[in-house]
PDB file of N, CA and C in Angstrom:
ATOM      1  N   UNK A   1      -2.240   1.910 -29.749  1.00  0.00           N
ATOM      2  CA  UNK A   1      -1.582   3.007 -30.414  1.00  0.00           C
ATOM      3  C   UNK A   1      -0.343   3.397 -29.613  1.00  0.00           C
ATOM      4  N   UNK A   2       0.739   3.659 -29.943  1.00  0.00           N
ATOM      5  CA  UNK A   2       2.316   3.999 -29.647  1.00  0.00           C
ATOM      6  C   UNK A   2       2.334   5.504 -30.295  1.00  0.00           C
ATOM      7  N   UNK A   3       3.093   6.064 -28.886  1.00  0.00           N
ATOM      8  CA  UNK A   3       3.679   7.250 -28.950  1.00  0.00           C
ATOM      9  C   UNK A   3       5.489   6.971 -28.679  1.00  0.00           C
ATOM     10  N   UNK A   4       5.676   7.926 -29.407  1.00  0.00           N
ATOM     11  CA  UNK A   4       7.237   7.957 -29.422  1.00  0.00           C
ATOM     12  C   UNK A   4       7.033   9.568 -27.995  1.00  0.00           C
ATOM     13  N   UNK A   5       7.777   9.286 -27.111  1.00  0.00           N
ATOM     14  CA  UNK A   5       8.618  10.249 -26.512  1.00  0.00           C
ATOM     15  C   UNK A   5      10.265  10.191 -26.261  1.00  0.00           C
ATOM     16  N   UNK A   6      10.835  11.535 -26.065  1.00  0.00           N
ATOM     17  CA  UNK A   6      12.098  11.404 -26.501  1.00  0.00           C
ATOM     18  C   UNK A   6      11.735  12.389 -25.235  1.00  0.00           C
ATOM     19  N   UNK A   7      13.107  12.115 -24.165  1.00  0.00           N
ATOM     20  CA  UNK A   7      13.348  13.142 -23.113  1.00  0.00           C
ATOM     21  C   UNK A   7      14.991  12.402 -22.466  1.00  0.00           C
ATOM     22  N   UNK A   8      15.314  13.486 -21.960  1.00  0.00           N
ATOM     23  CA  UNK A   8      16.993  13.994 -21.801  1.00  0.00           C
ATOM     24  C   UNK A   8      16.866  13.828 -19.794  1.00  0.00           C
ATOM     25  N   UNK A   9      17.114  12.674 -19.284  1.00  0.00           N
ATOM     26  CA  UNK A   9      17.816  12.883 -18.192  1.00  0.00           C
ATOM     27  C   UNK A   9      18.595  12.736 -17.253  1.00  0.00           C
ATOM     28  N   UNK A  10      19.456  13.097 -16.223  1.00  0.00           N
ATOM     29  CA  UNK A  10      20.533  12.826 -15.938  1.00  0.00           C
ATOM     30  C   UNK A  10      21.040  11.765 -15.465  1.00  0.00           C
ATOM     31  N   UNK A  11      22.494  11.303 -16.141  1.00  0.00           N
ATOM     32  CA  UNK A  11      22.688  10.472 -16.295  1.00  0.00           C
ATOM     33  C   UNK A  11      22.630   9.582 -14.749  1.00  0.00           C
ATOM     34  N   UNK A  12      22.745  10.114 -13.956  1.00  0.00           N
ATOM     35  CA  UNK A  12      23.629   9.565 -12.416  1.00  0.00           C
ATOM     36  C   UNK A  12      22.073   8.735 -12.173  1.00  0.00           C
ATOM     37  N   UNK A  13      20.762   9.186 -12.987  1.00  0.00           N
ATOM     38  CA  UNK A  13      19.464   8.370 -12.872  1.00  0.00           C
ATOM     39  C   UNK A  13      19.510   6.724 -12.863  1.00  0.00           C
ATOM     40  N   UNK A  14      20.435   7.044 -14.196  1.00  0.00           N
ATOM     41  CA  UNK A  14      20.427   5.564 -15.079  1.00  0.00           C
ATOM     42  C   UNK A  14      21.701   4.527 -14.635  1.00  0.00           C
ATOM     43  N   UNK A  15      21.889   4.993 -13.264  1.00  0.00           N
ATOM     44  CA  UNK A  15      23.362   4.046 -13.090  1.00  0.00           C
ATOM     45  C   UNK A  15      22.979   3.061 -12.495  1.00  0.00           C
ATOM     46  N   UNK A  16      23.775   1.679 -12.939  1.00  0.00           N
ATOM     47  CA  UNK A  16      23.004   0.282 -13.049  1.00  0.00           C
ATOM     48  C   UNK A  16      21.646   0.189 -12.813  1.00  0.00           C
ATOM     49  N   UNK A  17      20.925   0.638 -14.123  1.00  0.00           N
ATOM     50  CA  UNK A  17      19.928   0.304 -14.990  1.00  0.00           C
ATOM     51  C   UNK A  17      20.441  -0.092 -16.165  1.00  0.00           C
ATOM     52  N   UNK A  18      19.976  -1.059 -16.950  1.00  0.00           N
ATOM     53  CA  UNK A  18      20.454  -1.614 -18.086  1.00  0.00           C
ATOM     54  C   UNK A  18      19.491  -0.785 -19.276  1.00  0.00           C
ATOM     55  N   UNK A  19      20.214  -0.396 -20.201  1.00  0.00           N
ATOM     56  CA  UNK A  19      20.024   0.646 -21.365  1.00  0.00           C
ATOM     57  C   UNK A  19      19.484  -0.103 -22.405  1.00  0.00           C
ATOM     58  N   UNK A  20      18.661  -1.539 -22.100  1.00  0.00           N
ATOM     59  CA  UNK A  20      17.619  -2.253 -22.854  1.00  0.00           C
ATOM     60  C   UNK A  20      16.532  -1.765 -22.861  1.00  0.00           C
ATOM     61  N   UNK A  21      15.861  -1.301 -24.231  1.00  0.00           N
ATOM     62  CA  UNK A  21      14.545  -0.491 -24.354  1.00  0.00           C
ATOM     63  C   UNK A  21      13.847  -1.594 -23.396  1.00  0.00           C
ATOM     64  N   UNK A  22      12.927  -2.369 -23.184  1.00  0.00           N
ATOM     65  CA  UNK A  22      12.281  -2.832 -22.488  1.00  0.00           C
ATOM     66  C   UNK A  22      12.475  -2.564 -20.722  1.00  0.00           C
ATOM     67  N   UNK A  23      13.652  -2.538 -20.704  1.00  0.00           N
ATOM     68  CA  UNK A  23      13.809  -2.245 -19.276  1.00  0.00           C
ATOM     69  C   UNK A  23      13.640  -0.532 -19.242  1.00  0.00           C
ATOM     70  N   UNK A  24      13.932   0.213 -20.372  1.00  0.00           N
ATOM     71  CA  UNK A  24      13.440   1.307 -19.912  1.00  0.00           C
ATOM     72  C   UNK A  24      12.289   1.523 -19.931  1.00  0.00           C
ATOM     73  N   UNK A  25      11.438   1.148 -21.110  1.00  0.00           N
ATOM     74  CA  UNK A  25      10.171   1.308 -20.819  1.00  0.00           C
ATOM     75  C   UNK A  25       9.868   0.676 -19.700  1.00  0.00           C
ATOM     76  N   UNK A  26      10.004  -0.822 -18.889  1.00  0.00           N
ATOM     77  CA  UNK A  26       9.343  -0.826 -17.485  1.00  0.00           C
ATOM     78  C   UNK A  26       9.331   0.178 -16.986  1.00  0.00           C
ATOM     79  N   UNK A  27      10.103   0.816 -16.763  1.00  0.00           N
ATOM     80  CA  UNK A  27      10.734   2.082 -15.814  1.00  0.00           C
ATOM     81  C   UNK A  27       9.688   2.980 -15.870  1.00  0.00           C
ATOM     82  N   UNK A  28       9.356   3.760 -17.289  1.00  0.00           N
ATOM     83  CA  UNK A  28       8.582   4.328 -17.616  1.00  0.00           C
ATOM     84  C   UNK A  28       7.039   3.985 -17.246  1.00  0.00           C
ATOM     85  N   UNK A  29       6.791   2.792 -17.337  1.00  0.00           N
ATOM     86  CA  UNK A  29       5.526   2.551 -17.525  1.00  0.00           C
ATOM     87  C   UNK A  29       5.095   2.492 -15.833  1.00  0.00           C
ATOM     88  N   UNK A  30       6.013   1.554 -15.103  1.00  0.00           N
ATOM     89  CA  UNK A  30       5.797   1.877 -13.490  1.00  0.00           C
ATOM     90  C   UNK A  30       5.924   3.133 -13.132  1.00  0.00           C
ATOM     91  N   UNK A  31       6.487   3.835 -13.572  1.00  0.00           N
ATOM     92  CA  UNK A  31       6.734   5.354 -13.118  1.00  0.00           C
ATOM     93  C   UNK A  31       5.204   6.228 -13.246  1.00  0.00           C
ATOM     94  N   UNK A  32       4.848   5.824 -14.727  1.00  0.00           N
ATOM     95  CA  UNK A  32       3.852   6.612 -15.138  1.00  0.00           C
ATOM     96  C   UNK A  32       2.626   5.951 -14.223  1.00  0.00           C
ATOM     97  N   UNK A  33       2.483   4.462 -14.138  1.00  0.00           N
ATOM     98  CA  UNK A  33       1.188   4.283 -12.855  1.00  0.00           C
ATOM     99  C   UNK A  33       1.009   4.478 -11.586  1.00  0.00           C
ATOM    100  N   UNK A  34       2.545   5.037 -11.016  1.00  0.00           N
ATOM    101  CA  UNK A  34       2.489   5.467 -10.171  1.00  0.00           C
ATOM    102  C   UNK A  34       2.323   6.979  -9.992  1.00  0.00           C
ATOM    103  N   UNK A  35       2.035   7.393 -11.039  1.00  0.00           N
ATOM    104  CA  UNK A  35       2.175   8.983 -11.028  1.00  0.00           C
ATOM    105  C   UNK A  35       0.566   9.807 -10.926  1.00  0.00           C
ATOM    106  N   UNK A  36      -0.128   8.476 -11.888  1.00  0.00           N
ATOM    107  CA  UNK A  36      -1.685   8.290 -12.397  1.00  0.00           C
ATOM    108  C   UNK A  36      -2.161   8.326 -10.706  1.00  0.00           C
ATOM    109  N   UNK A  37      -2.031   7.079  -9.997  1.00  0.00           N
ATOM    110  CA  UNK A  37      -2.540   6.623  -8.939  1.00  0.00           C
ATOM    111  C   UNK A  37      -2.194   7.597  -7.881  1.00  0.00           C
ATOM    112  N   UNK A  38      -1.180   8.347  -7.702  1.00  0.00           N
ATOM    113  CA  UNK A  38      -0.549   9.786  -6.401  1.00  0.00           C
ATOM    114  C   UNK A  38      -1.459  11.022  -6.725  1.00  0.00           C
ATOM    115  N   UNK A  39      -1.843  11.095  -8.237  1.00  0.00           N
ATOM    116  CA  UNK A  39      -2.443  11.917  -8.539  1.00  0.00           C
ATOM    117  C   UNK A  39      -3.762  11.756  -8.702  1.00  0.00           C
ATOM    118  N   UNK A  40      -4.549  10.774  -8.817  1.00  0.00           N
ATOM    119  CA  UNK A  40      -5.715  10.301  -8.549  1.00  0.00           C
ATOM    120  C   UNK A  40      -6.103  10.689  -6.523  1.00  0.00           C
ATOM    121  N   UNK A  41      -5.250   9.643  -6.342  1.00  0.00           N
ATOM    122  CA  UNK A  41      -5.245   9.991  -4.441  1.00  0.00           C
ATOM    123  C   UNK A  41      -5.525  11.588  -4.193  1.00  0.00           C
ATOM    124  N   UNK A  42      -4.113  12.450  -4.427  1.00  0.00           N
ATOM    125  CA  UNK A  42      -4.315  13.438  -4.008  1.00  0.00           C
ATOM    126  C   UNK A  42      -5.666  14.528  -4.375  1.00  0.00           C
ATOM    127  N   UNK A  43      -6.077  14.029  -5.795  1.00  0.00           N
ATOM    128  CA  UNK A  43      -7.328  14.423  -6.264  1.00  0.00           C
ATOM    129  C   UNK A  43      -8.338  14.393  -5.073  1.00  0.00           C
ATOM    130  N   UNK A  44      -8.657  12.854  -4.407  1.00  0.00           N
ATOM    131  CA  UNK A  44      -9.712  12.409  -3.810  1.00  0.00           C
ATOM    132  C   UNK A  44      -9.577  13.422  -2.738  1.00  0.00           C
ATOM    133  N   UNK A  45      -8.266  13.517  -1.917  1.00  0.00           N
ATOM    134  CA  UNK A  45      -8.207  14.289  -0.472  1.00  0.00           C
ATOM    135  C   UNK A  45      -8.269  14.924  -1.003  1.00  0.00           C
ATOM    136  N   UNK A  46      -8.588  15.983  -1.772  1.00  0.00           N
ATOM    137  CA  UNK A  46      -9.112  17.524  -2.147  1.00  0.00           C
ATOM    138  C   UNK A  46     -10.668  17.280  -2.365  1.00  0.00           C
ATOM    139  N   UNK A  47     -10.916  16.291  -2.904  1.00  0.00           N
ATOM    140  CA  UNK A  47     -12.579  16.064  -2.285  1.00  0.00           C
ATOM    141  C   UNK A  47     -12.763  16.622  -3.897  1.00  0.00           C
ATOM    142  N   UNK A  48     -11.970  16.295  -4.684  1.00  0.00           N
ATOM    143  CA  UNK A  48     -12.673  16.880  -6.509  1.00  0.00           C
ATOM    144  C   UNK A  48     -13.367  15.770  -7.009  1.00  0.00           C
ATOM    145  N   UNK A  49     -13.380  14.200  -6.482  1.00  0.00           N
ATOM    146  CA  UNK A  49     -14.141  13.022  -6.830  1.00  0.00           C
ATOM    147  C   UNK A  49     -14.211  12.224  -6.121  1.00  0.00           C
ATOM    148  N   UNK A  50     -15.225  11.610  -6.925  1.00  0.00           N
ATOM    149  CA  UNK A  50     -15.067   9.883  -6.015  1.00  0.00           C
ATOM    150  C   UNK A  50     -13.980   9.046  -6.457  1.00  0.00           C
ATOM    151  N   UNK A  51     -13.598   8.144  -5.682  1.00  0.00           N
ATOM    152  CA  UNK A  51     -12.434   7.143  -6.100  1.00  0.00           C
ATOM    153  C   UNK A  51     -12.675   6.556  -7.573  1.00  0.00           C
ATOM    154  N   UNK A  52     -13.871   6.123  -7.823  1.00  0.00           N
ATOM    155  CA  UNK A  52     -14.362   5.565  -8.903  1.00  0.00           C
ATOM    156  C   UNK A  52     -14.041   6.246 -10.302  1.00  0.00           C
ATOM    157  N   UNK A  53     -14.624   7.521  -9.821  1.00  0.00           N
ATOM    158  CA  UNK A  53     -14.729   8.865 -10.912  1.00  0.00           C
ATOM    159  C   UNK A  53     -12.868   9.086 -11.132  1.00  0.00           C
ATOM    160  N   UNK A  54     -12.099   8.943 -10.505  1.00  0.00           N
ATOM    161  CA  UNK A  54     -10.741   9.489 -10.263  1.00  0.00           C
ATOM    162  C   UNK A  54      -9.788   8.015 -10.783  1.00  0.00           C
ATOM    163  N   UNK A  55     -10.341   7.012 -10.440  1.00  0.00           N
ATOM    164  CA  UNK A  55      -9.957   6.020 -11.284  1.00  0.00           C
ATOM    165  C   UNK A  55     -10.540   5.747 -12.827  1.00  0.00           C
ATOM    166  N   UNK A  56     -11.137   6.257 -12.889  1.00  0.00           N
ATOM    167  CA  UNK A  56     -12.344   5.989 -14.751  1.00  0.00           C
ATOM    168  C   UNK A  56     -10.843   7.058 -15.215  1.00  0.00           C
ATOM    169  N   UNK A  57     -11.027   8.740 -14.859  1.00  0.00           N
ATOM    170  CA  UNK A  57     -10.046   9.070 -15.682  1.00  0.00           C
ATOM    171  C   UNK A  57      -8.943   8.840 -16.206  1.00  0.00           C
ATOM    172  N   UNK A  58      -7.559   8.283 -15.433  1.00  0.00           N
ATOM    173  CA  UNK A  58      -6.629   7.614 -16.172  1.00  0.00           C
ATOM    174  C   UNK A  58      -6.387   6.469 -16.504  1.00  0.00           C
ATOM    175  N   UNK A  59      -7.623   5.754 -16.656  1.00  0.00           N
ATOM    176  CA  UNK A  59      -8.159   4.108 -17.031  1.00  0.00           C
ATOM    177  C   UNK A  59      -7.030   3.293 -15.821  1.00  0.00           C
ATOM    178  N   UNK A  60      -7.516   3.434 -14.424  1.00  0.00           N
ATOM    179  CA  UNK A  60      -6.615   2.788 -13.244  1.00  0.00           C
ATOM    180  C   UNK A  60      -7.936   1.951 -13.138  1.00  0.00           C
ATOM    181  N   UNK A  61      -7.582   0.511 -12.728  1.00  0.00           N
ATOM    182  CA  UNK A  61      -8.766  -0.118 -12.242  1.00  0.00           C
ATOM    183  C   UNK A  61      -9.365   0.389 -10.863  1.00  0.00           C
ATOM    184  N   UNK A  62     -11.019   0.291 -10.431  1.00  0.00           N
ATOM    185  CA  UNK A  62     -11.174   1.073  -8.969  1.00  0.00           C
ATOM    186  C   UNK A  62     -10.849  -0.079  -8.047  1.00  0.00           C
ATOM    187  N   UNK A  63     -10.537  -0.789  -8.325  1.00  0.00           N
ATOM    188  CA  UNK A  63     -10.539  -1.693  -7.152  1.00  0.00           C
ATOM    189  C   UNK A  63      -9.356  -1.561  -6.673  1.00  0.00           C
ATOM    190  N   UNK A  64      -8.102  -1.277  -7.708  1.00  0.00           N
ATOM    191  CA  UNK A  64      -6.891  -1.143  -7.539  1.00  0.00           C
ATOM    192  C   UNK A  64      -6.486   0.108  -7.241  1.00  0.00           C
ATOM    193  N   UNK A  65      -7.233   1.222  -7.160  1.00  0.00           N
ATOM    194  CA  UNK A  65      -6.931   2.753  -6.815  1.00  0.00           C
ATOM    195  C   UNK A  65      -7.124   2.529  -5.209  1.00  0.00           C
ATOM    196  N   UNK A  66      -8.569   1.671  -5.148  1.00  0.00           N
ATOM    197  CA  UNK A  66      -9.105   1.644  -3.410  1.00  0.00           C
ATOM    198  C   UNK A  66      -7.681   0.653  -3.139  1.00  0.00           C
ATOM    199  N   UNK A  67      -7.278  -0.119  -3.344  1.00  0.00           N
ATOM    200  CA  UNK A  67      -5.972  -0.853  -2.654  1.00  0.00           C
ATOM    201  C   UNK A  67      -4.927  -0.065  -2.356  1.00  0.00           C
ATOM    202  N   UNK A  68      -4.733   1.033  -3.472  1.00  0.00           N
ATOM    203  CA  UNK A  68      -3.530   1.699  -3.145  1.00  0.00           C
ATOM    204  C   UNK A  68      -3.840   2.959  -1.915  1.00  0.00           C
ATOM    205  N   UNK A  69      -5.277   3.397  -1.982  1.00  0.00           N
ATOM    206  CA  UNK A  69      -5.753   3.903  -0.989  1.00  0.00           C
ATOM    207  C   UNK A  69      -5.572   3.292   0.625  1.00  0.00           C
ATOM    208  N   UNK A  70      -5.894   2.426   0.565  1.00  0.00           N
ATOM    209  CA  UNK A  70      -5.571   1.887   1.903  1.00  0.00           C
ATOM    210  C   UNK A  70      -4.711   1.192   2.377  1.00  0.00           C
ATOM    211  N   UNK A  71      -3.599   0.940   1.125  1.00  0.00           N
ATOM    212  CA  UNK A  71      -2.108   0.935   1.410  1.00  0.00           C
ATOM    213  C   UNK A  71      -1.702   2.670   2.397  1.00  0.00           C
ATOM    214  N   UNK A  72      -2.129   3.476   1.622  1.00  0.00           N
ATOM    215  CA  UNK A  72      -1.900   4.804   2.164  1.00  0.00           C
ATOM    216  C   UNK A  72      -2.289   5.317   3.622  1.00  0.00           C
ATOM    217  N   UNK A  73      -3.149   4.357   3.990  1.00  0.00           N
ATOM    218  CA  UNK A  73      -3.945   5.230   5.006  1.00  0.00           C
ATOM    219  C   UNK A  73      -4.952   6.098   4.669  1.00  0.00           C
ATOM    220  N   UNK A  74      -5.829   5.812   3.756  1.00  0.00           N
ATOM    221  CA  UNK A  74      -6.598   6.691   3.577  1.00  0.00           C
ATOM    222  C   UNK A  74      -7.996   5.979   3.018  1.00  0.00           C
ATOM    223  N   UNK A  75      -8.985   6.034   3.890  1.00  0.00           N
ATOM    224  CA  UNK A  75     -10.397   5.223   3.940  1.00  0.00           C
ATOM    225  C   UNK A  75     -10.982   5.066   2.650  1.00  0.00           C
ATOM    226  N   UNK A  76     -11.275   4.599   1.774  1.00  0.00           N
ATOM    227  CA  UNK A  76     -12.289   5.192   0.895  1.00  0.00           C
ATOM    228  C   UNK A  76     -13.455   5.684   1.059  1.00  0.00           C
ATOM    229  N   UNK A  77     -14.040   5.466   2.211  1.00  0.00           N
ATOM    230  CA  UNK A  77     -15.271   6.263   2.716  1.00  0.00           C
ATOM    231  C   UNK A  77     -16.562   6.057   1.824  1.00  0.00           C
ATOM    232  N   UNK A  78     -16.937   4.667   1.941  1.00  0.00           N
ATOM    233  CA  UNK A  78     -18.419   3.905   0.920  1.00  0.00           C
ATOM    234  C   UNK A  78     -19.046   4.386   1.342  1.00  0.00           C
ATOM    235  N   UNK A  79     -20.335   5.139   0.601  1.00  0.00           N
ATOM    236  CA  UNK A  79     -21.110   5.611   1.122  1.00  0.00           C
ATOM    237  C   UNK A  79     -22.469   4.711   0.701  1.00  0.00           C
ATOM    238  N   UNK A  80     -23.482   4.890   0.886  1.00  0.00           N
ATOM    239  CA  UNK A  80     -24.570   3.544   0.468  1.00  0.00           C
ATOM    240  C   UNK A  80     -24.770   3.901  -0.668  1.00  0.00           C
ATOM    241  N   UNK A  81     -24.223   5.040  -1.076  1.00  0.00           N
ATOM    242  CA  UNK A  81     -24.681   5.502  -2.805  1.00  0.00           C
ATOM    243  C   UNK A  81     -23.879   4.482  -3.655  1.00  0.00           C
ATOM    244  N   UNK A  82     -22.515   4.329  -3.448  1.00  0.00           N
ATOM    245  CA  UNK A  82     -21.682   3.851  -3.854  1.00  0.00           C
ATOM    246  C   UNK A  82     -21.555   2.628  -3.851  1.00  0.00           C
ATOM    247  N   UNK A  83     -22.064   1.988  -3.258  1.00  0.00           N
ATOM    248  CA  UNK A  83     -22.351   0.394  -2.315  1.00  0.00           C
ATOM    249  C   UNK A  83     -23.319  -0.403  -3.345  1.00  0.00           C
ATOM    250  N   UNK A  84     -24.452   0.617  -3.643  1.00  0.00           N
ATOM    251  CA  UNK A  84     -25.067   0.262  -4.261  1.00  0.00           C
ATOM    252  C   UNK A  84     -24.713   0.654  -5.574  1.00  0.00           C
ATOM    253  N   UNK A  85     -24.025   1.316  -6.221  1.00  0.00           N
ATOM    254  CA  UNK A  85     -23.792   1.453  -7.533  1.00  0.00           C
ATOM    255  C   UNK A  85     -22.483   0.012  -7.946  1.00  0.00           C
ATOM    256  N   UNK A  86     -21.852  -0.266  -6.781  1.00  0.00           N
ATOM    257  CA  UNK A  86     -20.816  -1.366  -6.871  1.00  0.00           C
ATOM    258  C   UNK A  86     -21.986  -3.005  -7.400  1.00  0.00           C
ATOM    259  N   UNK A  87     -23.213  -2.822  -6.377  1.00  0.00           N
ATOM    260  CA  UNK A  87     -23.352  -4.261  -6.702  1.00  0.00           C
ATOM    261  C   UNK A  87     -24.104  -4.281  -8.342  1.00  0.00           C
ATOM    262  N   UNK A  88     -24.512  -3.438  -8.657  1.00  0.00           N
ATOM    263  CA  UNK A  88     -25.350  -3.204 -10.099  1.00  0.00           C
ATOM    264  C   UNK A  88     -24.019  -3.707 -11.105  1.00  0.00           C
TER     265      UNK A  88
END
């Protein structure tokens, strides 16, 4: 399913970027998984979920949330609960 969004911003953004819908949507679409995944992270260091639980919500794969996690510096911290819910 496709959503149309329409948003206004400044131009000095878009200088040599090429004004081919596809290249803007890349833009968009990397922008937006990176926005999912900073905000997933910062979720976890507030301790509101597990990585798993924080990846299910914006359909991020967990394996790929824990990568970007420890790109970051930041442990995922397996606990045997989790260890064992991985091998099931």
């Amino acid at each position: 399913m496709e959503q149309t969004v329409a948003m206004e911003v400044p131009r000095a953004w878009l200088e040599g970027v090429s004004d081919v819908p596809l290249t803007l949507q890349e833009i968009f679409r990397v922008g937006l998984y990176h926005y999912k995944v900073e905000r997933a992270l910062r979720l976890y260091r507030e301790e509101v979920g597990s990585l798993g639980f924080l990846a299910e919500q914006p359909g991020i794969p967990k394996r790929e949330l824990i990568r970007e996690a420890r790109q970051r510096g930041i442990d995922p911290g397996f606990s045997a609960e989790s260890v064992q819910e991985d091998l099931l």
